[in-house]
Protein backbone atom coordinates (compact mmCIF):
# COMPACT_ATOMS: atom_id res chain seq x y z
CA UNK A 1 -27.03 8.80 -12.37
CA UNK A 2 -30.41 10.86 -12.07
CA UNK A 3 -31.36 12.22 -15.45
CA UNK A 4 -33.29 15.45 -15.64
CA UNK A 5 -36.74 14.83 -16.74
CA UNK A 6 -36.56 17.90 -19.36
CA UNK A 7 -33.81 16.58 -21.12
CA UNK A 8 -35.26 12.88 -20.78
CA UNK A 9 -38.52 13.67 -23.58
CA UNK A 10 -40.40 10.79 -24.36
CA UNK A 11 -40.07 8.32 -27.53
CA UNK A 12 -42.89 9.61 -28.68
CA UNK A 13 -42.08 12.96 -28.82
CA UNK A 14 -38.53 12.06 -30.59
CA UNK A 15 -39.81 9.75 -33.03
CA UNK A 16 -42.55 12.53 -34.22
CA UNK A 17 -39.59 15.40 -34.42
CA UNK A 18 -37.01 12.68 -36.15
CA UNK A 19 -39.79 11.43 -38.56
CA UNK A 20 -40.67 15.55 -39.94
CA UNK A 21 -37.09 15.93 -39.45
CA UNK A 22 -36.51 13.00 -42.07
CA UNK A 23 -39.57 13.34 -44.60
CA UNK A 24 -39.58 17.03 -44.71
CA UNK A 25 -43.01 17.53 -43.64
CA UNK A 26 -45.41 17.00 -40.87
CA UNK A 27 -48.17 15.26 -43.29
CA UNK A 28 -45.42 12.95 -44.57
CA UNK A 29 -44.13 11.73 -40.89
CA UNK A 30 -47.81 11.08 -39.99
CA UNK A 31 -48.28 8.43 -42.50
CA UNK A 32 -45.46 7.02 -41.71
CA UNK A 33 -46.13 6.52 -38.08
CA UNK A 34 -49.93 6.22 -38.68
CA UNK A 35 -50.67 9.33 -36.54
CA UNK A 36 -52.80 12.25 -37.68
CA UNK A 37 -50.76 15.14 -39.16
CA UNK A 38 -52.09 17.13 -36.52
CA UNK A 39 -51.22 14.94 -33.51
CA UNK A 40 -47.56 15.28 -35.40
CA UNK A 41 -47.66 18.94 -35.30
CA UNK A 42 -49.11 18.74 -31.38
CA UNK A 43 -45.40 16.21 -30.47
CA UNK A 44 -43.11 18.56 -32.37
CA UNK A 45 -45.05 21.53 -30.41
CA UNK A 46 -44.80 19.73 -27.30
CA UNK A 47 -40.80 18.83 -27.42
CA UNK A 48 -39.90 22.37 -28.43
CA UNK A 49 -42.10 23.60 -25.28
CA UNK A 50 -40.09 20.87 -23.17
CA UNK A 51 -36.67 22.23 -24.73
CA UNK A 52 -37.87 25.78 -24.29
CA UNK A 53 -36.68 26.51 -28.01
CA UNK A 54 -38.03 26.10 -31.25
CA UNK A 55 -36.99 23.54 -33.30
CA UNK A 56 -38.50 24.48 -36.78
CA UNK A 57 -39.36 27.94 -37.88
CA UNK A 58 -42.73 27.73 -40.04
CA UNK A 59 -43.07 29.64 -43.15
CA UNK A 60 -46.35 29.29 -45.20
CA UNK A 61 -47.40 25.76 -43.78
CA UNK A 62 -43.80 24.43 -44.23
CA UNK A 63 -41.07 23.45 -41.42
CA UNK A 64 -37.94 24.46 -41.91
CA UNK A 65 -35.77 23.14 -39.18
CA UNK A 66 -32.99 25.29 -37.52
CA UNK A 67 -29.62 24.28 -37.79
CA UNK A 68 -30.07 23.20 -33.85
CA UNK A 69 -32.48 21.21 -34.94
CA UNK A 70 -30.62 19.41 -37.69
CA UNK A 71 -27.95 18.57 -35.44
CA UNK A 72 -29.97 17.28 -32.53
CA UNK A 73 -31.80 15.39 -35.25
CA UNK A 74 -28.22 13.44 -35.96
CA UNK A 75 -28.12 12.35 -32.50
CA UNK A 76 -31.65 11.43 -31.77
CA UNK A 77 -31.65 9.16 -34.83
CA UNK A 78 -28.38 7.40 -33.37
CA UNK A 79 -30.35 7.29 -30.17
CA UNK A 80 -33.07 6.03 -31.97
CA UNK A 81 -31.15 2.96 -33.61
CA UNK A 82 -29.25 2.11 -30.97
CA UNK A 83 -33.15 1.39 -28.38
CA UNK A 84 -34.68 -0.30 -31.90
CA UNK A 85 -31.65 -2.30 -32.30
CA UNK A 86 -31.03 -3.21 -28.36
CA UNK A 87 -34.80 -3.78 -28.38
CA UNK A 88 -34.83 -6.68 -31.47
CA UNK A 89 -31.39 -8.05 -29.85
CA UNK A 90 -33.67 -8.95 -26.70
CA UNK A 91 -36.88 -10.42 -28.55
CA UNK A 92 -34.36 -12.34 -30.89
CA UNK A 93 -31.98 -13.68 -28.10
CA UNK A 94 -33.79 -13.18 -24.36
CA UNK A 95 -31.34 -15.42 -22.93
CA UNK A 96 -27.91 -14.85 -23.65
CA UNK A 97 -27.04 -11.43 -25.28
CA UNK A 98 -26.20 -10.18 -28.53
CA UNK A 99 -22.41 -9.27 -29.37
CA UNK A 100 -22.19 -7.08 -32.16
CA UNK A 101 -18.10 -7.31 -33.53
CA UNK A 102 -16.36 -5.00 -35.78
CA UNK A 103 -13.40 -7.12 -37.84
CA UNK A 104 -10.96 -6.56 -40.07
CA UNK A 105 -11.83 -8.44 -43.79
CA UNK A 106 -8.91 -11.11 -43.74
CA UNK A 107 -9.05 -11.95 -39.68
CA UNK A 108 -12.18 -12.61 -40.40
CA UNK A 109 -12.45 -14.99 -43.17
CA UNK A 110 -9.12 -16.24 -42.37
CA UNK A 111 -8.32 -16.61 -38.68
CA UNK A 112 -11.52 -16.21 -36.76
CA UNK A 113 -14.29 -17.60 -38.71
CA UNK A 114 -13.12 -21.01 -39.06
CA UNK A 115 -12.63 -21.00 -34.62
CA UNK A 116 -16.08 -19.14 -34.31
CA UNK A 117 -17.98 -22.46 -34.05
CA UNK A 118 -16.34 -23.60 -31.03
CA UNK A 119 -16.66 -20.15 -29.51
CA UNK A 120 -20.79 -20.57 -30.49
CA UNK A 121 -20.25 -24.42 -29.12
CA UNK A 122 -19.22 -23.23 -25.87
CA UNK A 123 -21.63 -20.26 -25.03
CA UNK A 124 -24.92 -21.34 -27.05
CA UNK A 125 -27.04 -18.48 -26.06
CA UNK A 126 -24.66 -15.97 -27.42
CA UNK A 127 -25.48 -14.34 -30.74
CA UNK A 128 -22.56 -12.98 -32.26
CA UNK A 129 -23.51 -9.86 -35.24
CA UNK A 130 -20.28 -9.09 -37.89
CA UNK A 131 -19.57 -6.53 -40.15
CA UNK A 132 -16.23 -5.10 -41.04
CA UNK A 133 -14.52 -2.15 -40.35
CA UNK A 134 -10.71 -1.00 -42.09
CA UNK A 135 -10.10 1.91 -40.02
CA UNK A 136 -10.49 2.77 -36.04
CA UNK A 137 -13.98 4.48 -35.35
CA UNK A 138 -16.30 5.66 -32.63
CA UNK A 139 -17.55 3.14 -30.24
CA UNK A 140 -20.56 5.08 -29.41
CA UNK A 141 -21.33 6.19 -32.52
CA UNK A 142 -21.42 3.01 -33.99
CA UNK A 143 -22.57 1.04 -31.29
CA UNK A 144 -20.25 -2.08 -31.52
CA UNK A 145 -19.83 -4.27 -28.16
CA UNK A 146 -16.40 -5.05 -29.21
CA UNK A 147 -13.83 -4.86 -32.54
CA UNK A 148 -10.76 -6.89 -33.64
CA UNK A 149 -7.84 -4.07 -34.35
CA UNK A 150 -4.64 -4.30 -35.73
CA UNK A 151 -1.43 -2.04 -34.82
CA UNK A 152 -0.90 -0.86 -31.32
CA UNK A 153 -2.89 -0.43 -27.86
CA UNK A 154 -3.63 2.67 -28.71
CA UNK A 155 -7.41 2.55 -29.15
CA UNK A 156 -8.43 6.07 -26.51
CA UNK A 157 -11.08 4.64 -23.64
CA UNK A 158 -10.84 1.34 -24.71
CA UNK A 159 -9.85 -2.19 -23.18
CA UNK A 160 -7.27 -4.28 -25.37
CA UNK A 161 -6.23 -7.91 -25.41
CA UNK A 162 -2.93 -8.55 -27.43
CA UNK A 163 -3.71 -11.55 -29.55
CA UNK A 164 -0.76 -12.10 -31.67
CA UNK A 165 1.81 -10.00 -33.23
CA UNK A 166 1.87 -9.85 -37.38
CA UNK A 167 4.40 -12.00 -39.70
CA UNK A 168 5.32 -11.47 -42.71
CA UNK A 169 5.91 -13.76 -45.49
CA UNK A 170 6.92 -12.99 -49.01
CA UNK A 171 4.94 -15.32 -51.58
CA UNK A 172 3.96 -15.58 -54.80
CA UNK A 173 2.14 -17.93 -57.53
CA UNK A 174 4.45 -21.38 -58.57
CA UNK A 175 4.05 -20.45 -62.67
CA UNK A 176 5.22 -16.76 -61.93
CA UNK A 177 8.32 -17.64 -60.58
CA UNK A 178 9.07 -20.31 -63.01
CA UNK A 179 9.22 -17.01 -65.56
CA UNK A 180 11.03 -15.03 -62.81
CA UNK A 181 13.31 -17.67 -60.65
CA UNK A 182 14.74 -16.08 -57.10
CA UNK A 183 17.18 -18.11 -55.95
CA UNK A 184 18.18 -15.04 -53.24
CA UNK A 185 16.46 -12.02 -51.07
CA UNK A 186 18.27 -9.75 -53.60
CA UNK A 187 16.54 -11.52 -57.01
CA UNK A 188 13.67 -9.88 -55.76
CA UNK A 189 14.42 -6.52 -56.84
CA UNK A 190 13.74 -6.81 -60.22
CA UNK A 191 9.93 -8.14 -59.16
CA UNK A 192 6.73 -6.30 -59.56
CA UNK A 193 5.52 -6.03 -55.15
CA UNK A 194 2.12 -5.73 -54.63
CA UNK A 195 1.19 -3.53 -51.66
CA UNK A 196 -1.16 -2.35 -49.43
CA UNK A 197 -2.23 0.89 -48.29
CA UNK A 198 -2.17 -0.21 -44.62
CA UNK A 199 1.19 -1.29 -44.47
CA UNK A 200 3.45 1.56 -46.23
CA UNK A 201 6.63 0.07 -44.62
CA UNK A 202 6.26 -3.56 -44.55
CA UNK A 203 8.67 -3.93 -48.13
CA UNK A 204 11.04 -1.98 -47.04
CA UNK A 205 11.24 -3.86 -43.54
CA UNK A 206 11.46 -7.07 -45.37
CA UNK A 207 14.42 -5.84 -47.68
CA UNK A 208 16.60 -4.20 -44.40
CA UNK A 209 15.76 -7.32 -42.87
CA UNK A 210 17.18 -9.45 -45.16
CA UNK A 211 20.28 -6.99 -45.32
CA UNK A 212 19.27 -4.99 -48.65
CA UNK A 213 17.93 -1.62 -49.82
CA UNK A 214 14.30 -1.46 -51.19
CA UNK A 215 13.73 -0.35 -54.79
CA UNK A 216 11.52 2.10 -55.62
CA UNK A 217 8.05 1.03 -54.83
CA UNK A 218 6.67 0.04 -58.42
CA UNK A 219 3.57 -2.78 -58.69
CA UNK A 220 0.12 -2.91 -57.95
CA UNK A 221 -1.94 -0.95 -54.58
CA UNK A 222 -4.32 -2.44 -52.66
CA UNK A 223 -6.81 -1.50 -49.60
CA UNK A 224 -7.40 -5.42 -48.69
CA UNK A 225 -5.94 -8.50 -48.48
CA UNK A 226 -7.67 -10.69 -50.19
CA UNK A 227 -7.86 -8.48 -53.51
CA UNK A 228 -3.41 -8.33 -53.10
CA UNK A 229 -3.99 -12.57 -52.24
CA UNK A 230 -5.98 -13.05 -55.41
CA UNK A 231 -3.44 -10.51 -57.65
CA UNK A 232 -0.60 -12.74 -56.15
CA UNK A 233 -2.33 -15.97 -57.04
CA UNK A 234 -2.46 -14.97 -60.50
CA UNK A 235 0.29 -14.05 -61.21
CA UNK A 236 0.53 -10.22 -61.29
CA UNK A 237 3.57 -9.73 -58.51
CA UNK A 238 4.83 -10.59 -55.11
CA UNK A 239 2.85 -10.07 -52.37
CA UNK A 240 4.02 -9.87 -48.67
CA UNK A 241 0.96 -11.10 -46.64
CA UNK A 242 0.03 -11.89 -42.89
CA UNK A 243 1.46 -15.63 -42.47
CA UNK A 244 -1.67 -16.87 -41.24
CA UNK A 245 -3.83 -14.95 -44.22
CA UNK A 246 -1.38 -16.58 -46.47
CA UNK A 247 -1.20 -20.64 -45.01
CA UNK A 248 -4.02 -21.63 -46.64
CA UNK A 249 -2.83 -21.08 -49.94
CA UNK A 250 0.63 -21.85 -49.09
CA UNK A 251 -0.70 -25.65 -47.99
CA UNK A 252 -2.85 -25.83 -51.20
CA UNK A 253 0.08 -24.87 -53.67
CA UNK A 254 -1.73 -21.86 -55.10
CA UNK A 255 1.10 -19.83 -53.57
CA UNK A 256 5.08 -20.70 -52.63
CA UNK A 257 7.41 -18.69 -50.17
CA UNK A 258 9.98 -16.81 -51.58
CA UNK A 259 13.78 -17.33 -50.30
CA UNK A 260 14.27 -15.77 -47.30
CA UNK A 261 12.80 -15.86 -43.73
CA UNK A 262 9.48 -14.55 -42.83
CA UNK A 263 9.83 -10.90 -40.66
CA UNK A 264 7.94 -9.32 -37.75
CA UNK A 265 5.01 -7.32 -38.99
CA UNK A 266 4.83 -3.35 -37.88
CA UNK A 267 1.65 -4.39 -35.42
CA UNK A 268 -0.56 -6.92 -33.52
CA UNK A 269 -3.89 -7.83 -33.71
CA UNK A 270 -6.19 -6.80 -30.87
CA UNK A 271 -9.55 -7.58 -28.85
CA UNK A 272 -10.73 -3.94 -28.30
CA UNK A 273 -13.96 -3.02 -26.37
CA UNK A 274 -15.39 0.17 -25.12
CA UNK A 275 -14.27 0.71 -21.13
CA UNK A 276 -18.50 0.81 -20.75
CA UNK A 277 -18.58 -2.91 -22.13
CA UNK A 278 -15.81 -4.17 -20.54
CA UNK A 279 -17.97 -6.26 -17.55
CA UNK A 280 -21.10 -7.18 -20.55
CA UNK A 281 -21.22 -10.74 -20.58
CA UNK A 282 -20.77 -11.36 -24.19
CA UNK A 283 -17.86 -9.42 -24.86
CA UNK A 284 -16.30 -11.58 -21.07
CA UNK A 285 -16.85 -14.78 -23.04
CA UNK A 286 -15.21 -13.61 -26.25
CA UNK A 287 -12.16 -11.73 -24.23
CA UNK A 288 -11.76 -15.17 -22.12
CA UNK A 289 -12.08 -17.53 -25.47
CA UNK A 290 -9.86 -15.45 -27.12
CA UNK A 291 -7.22 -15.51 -24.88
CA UNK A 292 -7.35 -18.75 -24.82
CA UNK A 293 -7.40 -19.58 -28.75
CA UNK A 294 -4.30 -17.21 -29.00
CA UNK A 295 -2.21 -18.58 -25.87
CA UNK A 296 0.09 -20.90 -27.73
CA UNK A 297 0.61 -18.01 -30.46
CA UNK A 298 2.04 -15.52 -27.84
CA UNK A 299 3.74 -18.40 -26.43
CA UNK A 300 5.86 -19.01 -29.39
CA UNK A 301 6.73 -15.65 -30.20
CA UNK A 302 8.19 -15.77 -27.08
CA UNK A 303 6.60 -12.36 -25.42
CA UNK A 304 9.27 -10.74 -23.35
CA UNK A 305 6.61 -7.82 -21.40
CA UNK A 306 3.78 -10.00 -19.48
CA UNK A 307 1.94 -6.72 -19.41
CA UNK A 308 1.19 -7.05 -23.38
CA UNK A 309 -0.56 -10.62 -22.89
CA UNK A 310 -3.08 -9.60 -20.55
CA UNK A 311 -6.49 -7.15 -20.61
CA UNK A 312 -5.08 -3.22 -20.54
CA UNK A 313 -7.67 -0.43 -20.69
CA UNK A 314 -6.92 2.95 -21.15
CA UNK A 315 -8.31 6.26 -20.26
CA UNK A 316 -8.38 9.69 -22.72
């Protein structure tokens, strides 16, 4: 797609105009980017002749910027980031590609950091960037390559691969139900449940699954896992977690399931990626490993639609 030149100004020009922007003032941007504050002035002169509209209205030697200004200023500083950080991904990795992943806390530490070895094993020159993200946010705005989601394929002008769906198990810590024995489903009642702010339903499903009526919600709130995990471990409730957040503990004794059979979640956990990344050749490798590392998983739940196993991208 051919780009107007006028609307294409040059980094130098946006760097002056986000710098004064920034710092307030033109003598402040120039020692920042080691310019003279009046080669500053002459780039922020120079980009509001190219937009053909002022950008700062000057008042007794000062710049105040316009409210135009202020908000191109948002997106030429996300503009900014996103050439500064593409440009260090190249120098630092030349020959492979950088994937920069959005996950959930628990997936994370739980399920896919102890696979991501063999995922760096098998594609060496990939560099793979973290950081975690609770809720759903704005591809281009943050500029991930690629997130791990959890609920439905819902994501708007994104690709999604179903990894697994969510099961539930009801545990809690050995000495706390020595004080509180359930021998039964309904013994719970009585129990202090831990909960989390993502899953609203998830004791109620466990209770109509098991034939009952939930109580009144009463115990302890959480916005993560592994806070609810570490509540549960000592001792302060029951929690209901992810069966694969909750195995490790379960093997080591520091937690023990309750009576009663583990229940379908109210989601799955998803490979999401931006339809604009879909043919980069990290996030490829990571879709492809993926669907590999989760095969056996959708296997045994036994998925009746083929069409959830497989890539699905949809338009907004």
């Amino acid at each position: 797609m051919s780009r107007p030149r006028r609307f294409l100004p040059s980094v130098s020009l946006l760097t002056a105009f986000e710098a004064v922007l920034r710092t307030g003032s033109t003598a402040a941007a120039a020692r920042e980017l080691d310019l003279t504050q009046g080669a500053v002035s002459r780039l922020v002169q120079n980009l509001e002749s190219q937009l053909g509209q002022p950008l700062f209205l000057r008042e007794r030697r000062r710049l105040i910027p316009t409210e135009a200004a202020r908000a191109y200023g948002r997106d030429i500083s996300r503009a900014l980031d996103l050439v500064a950080r593409a440009s260090m991904e190249l120098a630092a990795n030349p020959g492979g590609g950088v994937l920069s992943l959005a996950i959930l806390p628990a997936f994370g530490t739980r399920w896919l950091a102890p696979r991501l070895a063999g995922f760096l094993s098998a594609h060496p020159g990939i560099t793979i960037n973290l950081a975690t993200r609770l809720k759903r946010f704005n591809f281009a705005a943050e500029g991930f390559d690629a997130a791990i989601h959890f609920g439905v394929d819902d994501w708007r002008g994104a690709g999604h691969l179903r990894l697994f769906d969510e099961t539930l198990v009801a545990c809690a810590a050995p000495a706390f139900l020595r004080a509180n024995p359930i021998r039964q489903p309904a013994d719970v009642h009585a129990l202090p449940l831990l909960q989390i702010e993502t899953r609203p339903t998830a004791w109620p499903e466990w209770f109509r699954a098991h034939g009952l009526v939930a109580p009144l919600p009463r115990g302890m709130l959480f916005d993560q896992f592994a806070p609810m995990t570490q509540a549960a471990i000592h001792g302060l409730g029951v929690a209901l977690l992810p069966e694969f957040l909750a195995m490790p503990d379960l093997d080591e004794g520091r937690l023990q399931r309750l009576p009663g059979a583990p229940v379908s979640g109210t989601g799955s956990y998803w490979l999401v990626w931006p339809e604009a990344r879909a043919d980069y050749p990290p996030v490829v490798a990571l879709r492809d490993w993926l669907a590999a590392e989760t095969a056996d998983l959708r296997a045994r739940e036994g998925a009746g639609d083929g069409a959830d196993d497989g890539d699905r991208t949809r338009t907004p």
